[in-house]
Protein backbone atom coordinates (compact mmCIF):
# COMPACT_ATOMS: atom_id res chain seq x y z
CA UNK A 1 2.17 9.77 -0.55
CA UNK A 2 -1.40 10.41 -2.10
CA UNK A 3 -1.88 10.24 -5.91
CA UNK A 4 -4.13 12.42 -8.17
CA UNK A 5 -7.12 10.53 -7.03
CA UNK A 6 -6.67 10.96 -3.66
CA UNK A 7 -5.36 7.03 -2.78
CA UNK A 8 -2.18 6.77 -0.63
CA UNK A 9 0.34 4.88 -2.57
CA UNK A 10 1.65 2.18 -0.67
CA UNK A 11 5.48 0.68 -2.59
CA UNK A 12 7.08 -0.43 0.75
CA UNK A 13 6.95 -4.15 1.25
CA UNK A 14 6.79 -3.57 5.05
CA UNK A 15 3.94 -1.25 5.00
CA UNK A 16 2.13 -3.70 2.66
CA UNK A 17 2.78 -6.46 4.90
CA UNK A 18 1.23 -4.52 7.99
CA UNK A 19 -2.01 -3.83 5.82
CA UNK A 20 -2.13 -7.21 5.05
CA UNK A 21 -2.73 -7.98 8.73
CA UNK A 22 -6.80 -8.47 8.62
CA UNK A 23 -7.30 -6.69 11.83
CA UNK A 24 -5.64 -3.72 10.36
CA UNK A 25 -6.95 -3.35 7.63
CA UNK A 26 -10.66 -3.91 9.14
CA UNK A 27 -9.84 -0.87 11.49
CA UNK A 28 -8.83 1.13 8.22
CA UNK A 29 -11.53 0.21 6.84
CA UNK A 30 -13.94 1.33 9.82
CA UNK A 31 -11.83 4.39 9.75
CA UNK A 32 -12.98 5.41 5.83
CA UNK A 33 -16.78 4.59 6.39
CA UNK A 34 -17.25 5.89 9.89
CA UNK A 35 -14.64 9.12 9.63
CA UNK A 36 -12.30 9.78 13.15
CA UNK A 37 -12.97 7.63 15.76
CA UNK A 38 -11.15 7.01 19.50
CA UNK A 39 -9.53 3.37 20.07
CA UNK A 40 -12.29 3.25 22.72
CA UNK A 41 -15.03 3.95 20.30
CA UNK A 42 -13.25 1.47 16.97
CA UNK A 43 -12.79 -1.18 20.05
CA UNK A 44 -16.72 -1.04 21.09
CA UNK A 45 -17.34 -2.14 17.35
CA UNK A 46 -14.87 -4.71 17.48
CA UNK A 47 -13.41 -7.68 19.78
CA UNK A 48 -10.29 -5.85 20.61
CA UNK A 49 -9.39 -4.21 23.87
CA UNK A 50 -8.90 -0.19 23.00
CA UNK A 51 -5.24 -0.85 23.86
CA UNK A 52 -4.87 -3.74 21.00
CA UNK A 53 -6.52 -0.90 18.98
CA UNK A 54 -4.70 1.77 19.33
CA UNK A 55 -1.37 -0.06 19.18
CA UNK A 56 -2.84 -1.58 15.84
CA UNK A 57 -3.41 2.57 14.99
CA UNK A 58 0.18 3.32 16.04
CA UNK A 59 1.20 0.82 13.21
CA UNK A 60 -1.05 2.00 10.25
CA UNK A 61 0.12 5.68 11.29
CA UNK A 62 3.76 4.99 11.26
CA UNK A 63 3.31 3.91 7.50
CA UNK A 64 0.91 7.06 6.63
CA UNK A 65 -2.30 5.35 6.35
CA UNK A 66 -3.87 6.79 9.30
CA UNK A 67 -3.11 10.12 11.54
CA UNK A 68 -3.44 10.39 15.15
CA UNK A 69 -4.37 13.23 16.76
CA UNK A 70 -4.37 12.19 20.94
CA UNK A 71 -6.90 9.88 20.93
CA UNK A 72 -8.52 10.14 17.70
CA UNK A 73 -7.41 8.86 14.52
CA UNK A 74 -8.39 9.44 11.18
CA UNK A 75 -7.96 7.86 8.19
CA UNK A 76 -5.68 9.25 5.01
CA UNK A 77 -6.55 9.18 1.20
CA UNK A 78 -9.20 7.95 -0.19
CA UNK A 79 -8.65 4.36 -0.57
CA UNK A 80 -5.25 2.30 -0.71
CA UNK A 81 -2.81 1.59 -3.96
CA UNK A 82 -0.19 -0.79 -3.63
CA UNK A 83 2.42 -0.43 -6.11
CA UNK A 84 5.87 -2.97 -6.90
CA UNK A 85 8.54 -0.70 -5.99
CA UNK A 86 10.84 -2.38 -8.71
């Protein structure tokens, strides 16, 4: 869910957990700067193999931080707020 400011809102401990994973989150974070990229074309800035990459996508998109349209993904919101679901 994105807030006023235009942040998804992160309160599930799972999908904090799979943020937390630094390759992740460096791929979200290419995501943001660069705007949609392939797997192929996030992998070519990276060390990872465009399959790691887009199985690393798959992930972030099944917790609404990125969407995937074929080949290209695209980061969602602005910027991340995690939140204690309690």
């Amino acid at each position: 869910m994105l807030n006023a400011a235009g942040d998804v809102v992160l309160t599930d401990p799972e999908a904090m957990r799979a943020l937390a994973q630094p390759k992740r989150l460096a791929l979200l974070d290419r995501l943001r700067r660069a705007g949609p990229m392939s797997s192929e074309g996030l992998a070519a800035e990276g060390e990872e193999t465009p399959s790691d990459v887009a199985a690393q996508l798959r992930e972030l998109e099944r917790f609404g931080l990125v969407e995937a349209d074929g080949r290209i993904g695209q980061a969602v919101g602005k910027g991340v707020l995690l939140r204690d679901p309690g």
